[in-house]
Protein backbone atom coordinates (compact mmCIF):
# COMPACT_ATOMS: atom_id res chain seq x y z
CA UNK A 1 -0.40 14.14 -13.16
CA UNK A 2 1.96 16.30 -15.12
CA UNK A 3 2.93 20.08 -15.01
CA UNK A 4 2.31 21.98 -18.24
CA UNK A 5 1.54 25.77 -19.43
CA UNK A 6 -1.70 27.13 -19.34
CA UNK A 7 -3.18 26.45 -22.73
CA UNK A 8 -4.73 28.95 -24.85
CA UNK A 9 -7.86 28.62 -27.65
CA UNK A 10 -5.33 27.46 -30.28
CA UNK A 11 -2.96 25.48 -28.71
CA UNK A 12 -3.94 21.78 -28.89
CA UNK A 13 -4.05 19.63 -26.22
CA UNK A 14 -3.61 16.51 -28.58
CA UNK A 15 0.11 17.23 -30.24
CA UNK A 16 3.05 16.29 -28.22
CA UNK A 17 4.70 18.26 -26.00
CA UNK A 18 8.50 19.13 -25.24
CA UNK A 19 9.36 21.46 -22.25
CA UNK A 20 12.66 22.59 -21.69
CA UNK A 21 14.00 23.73 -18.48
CA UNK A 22 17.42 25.45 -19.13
CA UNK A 23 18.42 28.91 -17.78
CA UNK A 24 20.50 29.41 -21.27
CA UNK A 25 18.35 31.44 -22.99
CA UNK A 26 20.23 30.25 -26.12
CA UNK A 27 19.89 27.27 -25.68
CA UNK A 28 16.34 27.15 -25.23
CA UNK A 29 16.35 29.39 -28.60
CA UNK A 30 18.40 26.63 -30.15
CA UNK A 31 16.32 23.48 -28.78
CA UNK A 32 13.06 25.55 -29.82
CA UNK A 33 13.63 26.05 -33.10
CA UNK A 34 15.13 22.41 -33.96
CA UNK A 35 11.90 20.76 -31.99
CA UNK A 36 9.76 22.99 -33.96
CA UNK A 37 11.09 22.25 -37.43
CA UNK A 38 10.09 18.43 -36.68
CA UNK A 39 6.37 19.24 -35.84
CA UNK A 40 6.60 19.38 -32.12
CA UNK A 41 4.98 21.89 -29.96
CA UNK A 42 7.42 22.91 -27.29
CA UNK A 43 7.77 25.50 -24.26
CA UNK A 44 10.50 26.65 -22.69
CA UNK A 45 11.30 27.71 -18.97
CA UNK A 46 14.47 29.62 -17.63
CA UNK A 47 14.01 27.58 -14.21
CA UNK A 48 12.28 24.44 -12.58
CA UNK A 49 10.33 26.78 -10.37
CA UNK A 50 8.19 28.36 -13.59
CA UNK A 51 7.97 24.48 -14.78
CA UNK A 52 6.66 23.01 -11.85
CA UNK A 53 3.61 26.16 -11.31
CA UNK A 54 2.08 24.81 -14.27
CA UNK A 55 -1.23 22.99 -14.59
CA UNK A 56 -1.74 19.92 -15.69
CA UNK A 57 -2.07 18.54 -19.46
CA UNK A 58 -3.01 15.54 -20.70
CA UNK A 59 -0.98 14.86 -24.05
CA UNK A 60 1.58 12.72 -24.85
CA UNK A 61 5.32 14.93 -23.01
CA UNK A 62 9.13 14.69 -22.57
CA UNK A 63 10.99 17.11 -20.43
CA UNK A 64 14.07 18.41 -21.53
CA UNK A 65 15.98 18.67 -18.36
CA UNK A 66 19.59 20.79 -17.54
CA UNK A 67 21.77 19.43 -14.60
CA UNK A 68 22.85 22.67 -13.56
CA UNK A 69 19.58 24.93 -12.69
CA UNK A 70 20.16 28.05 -10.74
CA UNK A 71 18.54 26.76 -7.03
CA UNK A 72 17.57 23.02 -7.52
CA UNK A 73 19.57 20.57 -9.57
CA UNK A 74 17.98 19.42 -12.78
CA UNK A 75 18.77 15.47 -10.78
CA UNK A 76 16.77 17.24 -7.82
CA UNK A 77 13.36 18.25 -10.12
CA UNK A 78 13.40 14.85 -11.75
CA UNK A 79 13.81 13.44 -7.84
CA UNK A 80 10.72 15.56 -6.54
CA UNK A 81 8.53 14.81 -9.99
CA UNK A 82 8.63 11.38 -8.94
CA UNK A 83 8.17 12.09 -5.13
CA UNK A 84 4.85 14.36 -6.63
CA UNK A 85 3.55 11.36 -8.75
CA UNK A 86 4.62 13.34 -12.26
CA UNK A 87 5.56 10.66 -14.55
CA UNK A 88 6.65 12.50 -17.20
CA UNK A 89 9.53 11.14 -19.34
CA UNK A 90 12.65 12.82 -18.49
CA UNK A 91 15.83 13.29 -20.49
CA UNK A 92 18.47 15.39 -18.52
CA UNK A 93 20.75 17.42 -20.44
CA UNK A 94 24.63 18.64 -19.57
CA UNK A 95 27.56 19.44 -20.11
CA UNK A 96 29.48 18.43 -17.35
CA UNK A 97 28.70 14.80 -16.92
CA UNK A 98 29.93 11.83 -15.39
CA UNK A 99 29.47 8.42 -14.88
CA UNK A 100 27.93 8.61 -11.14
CA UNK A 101 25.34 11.50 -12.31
CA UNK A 102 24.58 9.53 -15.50
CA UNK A 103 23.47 6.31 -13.30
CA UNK A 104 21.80 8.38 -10.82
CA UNK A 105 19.37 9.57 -13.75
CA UNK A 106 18.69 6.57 -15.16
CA UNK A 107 18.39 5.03 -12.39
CA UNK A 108 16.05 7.36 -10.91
CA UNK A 109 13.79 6.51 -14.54
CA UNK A 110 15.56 9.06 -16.87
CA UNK A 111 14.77 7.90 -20.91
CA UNK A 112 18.53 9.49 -21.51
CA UNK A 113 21.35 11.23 -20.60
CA UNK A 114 22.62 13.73 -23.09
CA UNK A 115 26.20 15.35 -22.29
CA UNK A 116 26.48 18.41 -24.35
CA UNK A 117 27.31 19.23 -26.98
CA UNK A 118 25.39 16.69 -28.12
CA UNK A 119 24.05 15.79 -31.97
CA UNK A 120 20.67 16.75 -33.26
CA UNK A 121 19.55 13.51 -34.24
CA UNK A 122 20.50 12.20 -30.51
CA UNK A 123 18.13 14.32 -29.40
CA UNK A 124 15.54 13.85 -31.86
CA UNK A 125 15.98 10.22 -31.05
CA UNK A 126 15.58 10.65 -27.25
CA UNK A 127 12.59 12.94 -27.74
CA UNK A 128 10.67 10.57 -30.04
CA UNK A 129 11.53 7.49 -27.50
CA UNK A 130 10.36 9.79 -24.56
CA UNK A 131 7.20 10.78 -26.40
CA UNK A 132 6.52 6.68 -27.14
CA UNK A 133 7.15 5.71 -23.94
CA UNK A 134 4.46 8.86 -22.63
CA UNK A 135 1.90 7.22 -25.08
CA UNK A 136 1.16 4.29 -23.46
CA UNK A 137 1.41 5.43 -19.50
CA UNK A 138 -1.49 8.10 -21.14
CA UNK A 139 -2.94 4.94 -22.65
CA UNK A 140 -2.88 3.01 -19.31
CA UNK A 141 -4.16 5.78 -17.52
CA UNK A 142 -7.02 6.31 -19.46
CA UNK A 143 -7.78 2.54 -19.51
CA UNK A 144 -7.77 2.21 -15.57
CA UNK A 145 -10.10 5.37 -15.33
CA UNK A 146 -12.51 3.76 -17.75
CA UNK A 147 -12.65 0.67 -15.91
CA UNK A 148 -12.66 2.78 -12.65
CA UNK A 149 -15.47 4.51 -14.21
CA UNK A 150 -17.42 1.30 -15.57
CA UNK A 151 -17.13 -0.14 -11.64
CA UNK A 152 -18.06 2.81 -9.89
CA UNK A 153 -21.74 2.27 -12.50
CA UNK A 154 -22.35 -0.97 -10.37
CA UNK A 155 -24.99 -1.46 -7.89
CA UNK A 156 -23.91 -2.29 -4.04
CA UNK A 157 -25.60 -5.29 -4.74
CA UNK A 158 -23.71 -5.80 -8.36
CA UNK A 159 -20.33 -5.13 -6.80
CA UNK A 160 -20.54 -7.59 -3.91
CA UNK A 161 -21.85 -10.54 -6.40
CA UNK A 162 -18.70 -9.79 -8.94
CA UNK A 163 -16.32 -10.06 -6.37
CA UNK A 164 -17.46 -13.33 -4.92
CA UNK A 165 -17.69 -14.64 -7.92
CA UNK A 166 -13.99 -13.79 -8.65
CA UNK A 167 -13.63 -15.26 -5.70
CA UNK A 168 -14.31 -18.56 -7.09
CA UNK A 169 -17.26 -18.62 -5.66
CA UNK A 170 -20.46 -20.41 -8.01
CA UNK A 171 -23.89 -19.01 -8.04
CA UNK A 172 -25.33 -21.48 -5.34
CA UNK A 173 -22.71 -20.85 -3.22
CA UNK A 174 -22.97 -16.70 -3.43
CA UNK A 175 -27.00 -17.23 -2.84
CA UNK A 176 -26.50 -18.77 0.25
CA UNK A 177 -23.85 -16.26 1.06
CA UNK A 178 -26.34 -13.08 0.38
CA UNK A 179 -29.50 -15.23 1.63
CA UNK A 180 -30.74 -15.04 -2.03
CA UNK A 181 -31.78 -16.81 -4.54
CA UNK A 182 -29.65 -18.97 -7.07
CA UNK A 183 -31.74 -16.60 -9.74
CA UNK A 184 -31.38 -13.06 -8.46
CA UNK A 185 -27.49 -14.21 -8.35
CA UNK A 186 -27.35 -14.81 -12.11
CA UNK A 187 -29.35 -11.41 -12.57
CA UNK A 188 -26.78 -9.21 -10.88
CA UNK A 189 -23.52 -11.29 -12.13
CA UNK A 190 -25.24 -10.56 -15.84
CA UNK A 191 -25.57 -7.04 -14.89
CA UNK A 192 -22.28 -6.86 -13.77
CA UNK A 193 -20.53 -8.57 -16.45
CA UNK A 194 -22.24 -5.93 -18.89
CA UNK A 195 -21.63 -2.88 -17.15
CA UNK A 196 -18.33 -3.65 -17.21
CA UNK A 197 -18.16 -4.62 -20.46
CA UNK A 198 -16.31 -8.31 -19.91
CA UNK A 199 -16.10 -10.12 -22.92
CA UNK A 200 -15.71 -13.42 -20.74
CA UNK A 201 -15.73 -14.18 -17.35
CA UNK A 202 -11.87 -14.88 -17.38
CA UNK A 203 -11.76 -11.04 -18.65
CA UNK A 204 -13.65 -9.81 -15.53
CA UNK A 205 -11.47 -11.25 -13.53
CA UNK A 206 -8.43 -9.67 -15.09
CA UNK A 207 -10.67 -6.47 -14.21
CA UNK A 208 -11.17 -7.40 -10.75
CA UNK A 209 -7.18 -7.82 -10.28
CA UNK A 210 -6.76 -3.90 -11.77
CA UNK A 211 -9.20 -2.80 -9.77
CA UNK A 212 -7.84 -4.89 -6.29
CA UNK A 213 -4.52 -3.09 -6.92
CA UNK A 214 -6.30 0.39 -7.50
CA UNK A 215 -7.51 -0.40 -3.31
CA UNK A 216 -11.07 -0.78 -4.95
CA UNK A 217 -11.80 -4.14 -3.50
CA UNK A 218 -13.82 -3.71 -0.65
CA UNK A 219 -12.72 -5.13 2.71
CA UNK A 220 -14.29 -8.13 4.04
């Protein structure tokens, strides 16, 4: 989950995304215009209230991040984005920084810690780092709802033969667990196996694991 704008007809979804939350207007003017000149597509907010009544958007994001908001602390919205499950990169900007606040960020999962004034390129660095690291946790997120997706296609039936055979369970052995045959066994672990598109058997059990630490495995 991640706040964002609302999106109009010609804003696309697909380029990344910098918001700024910094209640210097220029500032924001400043960051804008640099961002922009790289290719980025970037909104700005005066306050982490306007940020955080946004809905959700699924591109690759960074959030550009001021210690010293009016009302909560910038260290306070990057605490209560990870208390709301927003994993958004985060690089916290300021210009009265120390060593305590610095480790507090980054320990708390900030990319960086930028103490202004700071250079140009530092940013641009720390953006493009932030924007890498958002990449894959979209990739990973979209990966688990596939496979989410590709289980939930599974019979009752399906389901209960995969995860005995994970188990370590063989064929014979699930039969005379079900009270079936040997044969109808084979059938639904073949159905199973191409519904969720393992390549091997070794790769449905890496599936299984995902899927046991998503809560999916059902209890015995």
């Amino acid at each position: 989950m991640r706040p964002a704008p609302n999106q109009s007809a010609s804003t696309s979804p697909a380029k990344p995304v910098v918001y700024i939350v910094d209640d210097d207007p220029a500032l924001r003017e400043a960051l804008d215009s640099l961002l922009r000149s790289v290719g980025l597509q970037v909104v700005g907010y005066a306050s982490a209230v306007e940020f955080q009544q946004r809905a959700a958007l699924a591109a690759p994001a960074c959030l550009l991040l001021d210690v010293r908001l009016q009302g909560m602390s910038g260290l306070d919205v990057q605490a209560e984005l990870v208390r709301s499950g927003v994993d958004m990169p985060v690089i916290l900007m300021t210009g009265h920084g120390d060593i305590p606040m610095s480790v507090r960020a980054m320990k708390a999962g900030a990319v960086d810690f930028l103490t202004k004034p700071f250079r140009d390129q530092d940013l641009l660095d720390a953006v493009a780092a932030a924007h890498e690291k958002d990449r894959h946790q979209l990739a990973q997120r979209q990966a688990r709802s596939g496979l989410q997706a590709r289980y939930a296609s599974l019979t009752p039936r399906e389901s209960e033969v995969m995860w005995l055979a994970v188990s370590g369970l063989l064929n014979k052995q699930i039969a005379g667990e079900l009270g079936t045959s040997e044969v109808t066994v084979k059938i639904h672990r073949g159905h199973a196996m191409k519904k969720m598109q393992a390549r091997s058997f070794a790769d449905l059990v890496r599936m299984s694991q995902a899927l046991e630490q998503d809560g999916l495995k059902p209890q015995p």
